[in-house]
Protein backbone atom coordinates (compact mmCIF):
# COMPACT_ATOMS: atom_id res chain seq x y z
CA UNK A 1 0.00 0.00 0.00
CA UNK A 2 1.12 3.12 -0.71
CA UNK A 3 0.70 7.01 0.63
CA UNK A 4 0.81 10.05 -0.50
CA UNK A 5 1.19 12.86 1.47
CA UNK A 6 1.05 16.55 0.09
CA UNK A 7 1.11 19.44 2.84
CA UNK A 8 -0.66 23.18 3.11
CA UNK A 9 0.81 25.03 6.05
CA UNK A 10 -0.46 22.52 8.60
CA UNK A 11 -2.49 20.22 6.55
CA UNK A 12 -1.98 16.90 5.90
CA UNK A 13 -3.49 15.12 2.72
CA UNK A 14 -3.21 11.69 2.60
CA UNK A 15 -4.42 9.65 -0.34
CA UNK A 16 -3.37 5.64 -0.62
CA UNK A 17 -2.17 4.64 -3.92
CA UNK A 18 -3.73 7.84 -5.63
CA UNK A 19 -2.00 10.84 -6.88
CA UNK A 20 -2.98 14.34 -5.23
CA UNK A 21 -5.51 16.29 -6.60
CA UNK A 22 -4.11 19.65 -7.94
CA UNK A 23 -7.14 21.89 -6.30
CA UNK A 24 -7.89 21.31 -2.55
CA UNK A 25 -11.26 22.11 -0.89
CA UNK A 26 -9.98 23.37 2.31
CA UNK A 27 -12.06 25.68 4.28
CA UNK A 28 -16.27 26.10 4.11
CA UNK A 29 -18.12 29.08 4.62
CA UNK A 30 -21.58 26.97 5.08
CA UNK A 31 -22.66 29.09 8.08
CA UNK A 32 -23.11 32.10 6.45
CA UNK A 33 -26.47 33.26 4.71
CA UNK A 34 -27.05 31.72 1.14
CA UNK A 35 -25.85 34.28 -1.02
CA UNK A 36 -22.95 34.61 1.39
CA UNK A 37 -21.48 31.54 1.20
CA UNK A 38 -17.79 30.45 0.20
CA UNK A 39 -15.87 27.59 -0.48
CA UNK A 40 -12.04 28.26 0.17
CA UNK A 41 -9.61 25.88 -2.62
CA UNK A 42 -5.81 25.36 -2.86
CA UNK A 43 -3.63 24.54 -5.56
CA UNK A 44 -1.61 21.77 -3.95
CA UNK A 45 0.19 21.12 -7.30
CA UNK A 46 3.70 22.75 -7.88
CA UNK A 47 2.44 24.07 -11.41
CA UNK A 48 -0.05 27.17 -11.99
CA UNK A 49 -3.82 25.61 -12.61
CA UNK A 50 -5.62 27.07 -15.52
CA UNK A 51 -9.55 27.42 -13.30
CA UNK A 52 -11.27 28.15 -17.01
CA UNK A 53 -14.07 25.88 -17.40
CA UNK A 54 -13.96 24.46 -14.08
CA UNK A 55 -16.97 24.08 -12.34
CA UNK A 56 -18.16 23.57 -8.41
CA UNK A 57 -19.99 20.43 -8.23
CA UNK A 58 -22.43 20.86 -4.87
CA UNK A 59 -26.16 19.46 -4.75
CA UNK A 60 -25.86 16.56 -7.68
CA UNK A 61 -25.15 19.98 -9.92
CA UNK A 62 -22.04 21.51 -11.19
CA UNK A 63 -22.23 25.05 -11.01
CA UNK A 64 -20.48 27.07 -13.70
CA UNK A 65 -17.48 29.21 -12.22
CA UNK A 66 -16.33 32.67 -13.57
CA UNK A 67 -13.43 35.11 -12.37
CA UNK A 68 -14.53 37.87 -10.38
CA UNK A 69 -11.16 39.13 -8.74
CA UNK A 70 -8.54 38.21 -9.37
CA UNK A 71 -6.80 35.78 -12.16
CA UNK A 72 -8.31 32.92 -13.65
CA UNK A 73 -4.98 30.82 -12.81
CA UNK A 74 -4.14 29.29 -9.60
CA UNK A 75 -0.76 30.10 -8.69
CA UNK A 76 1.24 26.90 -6.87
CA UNK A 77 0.53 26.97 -2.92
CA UNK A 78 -2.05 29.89 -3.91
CA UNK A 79 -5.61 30.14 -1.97
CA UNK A 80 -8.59 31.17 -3.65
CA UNK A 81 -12.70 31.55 -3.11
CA UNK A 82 -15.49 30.37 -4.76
CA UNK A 83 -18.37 31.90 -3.39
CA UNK A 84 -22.06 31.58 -4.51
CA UNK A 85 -22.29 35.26 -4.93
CA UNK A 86 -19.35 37.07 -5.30
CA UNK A 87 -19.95 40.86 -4.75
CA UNK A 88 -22.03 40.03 -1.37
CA UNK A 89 -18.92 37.54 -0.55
CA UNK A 90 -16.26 40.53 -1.12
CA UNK A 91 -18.32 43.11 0.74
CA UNK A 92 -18.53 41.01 3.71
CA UNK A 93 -14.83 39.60 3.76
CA UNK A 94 -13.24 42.77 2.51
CA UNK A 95 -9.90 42.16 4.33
CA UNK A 96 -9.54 38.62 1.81
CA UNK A 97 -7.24 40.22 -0.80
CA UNK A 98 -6.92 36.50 -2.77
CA UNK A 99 -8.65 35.74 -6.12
CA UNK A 100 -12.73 35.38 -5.31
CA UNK A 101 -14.63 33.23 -8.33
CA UNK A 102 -18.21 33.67 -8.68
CA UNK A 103 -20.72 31.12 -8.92
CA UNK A 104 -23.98 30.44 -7.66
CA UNK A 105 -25.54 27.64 -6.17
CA UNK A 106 -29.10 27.18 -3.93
CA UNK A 107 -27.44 26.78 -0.06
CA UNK A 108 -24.28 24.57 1.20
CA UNK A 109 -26.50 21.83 3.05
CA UNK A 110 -25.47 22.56 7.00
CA UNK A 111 -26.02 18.91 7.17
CA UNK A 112 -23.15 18.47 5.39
CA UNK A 113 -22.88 17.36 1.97
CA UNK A 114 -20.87 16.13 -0.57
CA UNK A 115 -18.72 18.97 -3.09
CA UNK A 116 -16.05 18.73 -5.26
CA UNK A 117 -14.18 20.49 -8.06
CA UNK A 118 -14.49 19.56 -11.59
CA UNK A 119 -12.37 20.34 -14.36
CA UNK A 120 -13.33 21.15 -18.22
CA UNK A 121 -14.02 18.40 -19.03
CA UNK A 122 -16.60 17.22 -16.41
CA UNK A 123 -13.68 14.95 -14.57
CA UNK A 124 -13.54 15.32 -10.41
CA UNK A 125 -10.21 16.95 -9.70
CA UNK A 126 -11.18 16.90 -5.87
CA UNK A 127 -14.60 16.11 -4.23
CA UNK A 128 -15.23 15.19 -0.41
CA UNK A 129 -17.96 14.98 1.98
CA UNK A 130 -18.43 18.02 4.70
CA UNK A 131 -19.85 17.07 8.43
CA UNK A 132 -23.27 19.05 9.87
CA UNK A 133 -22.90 22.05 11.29
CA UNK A 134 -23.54 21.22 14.84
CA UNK A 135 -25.68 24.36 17.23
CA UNK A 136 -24.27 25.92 19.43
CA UNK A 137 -20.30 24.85 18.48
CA UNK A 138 -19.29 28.09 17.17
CA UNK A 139 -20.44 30.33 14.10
CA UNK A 140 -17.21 30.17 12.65
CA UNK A 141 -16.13 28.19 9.04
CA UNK A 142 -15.14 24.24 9.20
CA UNK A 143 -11.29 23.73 8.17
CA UNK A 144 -10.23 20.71 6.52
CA UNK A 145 -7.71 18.95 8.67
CA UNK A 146 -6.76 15.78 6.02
CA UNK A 147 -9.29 14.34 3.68
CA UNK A 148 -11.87 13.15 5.20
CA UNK A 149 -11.36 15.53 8.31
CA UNK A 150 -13.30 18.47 9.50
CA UNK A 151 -13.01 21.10 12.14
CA UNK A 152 -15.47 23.75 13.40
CA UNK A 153 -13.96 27.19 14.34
CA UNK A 154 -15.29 29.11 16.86
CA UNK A 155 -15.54 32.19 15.28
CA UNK A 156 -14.50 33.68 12.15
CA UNK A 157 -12.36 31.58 9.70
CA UNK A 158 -8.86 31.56 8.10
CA UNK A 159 -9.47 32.68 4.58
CA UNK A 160 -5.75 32.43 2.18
CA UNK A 161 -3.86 30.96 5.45
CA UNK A 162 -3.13 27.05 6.55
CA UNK A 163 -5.41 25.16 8.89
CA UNK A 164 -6.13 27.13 12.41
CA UNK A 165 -8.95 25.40 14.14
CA UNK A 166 -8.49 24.90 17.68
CA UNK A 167 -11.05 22.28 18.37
CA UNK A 168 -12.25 19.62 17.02
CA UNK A 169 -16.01 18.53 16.02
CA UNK A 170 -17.73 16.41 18.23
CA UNK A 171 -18.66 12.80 16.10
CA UNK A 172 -21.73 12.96 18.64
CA UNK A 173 -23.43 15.60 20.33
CA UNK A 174 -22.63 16.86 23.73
CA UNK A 175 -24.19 15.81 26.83
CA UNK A 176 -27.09 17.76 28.57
């Protein structure tokens, strides 16, 4: 059996006997109000990715993705946004500097749901399953810890930086 390991500031990615996808999906703004929301992606390759023609696959729909700041290519170990509605995304994040793609898509499910990135040519480049948002665990975004990992900040998020959650979701709610 074998690993692979690629790493984003803190992250871990571990995939066995796969190679790494070049896009990431590493950071969820599903908390926020629909037109609000944001899905954070890193280019884990070591070459520039070309984003035309990509799309965000959320819903059993891919969603058609378009360049609203920024550049349409993905620098190496470069962040970037897609959020479902791009000039209410930059008005409320104003201090994100980082390339923002526009797209538009119903509401991230806050009982988690499966996303991914798709290339051109309808092919998954990345795609992974997000947890619930859990009441009363903070109001901040979930971080993506490996791949199939998830953790709840407690306020705010990290947009453009590596993994900074400080605790981690609960598989089960808490006691009463």
């Amino acid at each position: 059996c074998v690993i692979f390991f690629v790493w984003w500031g803190a992250h871990a990615y571990a995939l066995e006997g796969a190679p790494v996808p070049p896009l990431l999906i590493t950071e969820i703004g599903a908390h926020e109000t629909s037109d609000a929301e944001w899905i954070e992606i890193f280019n884990a390759s070591a070459e520039p990715f070309d984003f035309i023609g990509a799309k965000f696959f959320e819903d059993g729909s891919n969603h058609g993705v378009s360049v609203f700041r920024g550049s349409a290519v993905i620098g190496a170990g470069e962040y970037a946004v897609i959020a479902n509605k791009a000039e209410v995304f930059a008005a409320s994040h104003s201090d994100y500097a980082g390339t923002i793609f526009d797209s538009s898509w119903g509401s991230l499910a806050e009982s988690g749901e499966e996303i991914g990135i798709k290339n051109a040519a309808g092919e998954f480049l990345e795609q992974c399953t997000y947890p619930a948002l859990v009441s009363g665990e903070g109001s901040g975004s979930l971080e993506r810890v490996d791949a199939a990992n998830w953790k709840r900040r407690i306020e705010g998020d990290s947009l453009g930086v590596a993994y900074t959650a400080a605790e981690p979701l609960p598989t089960e709610p808490a006691p009463v």
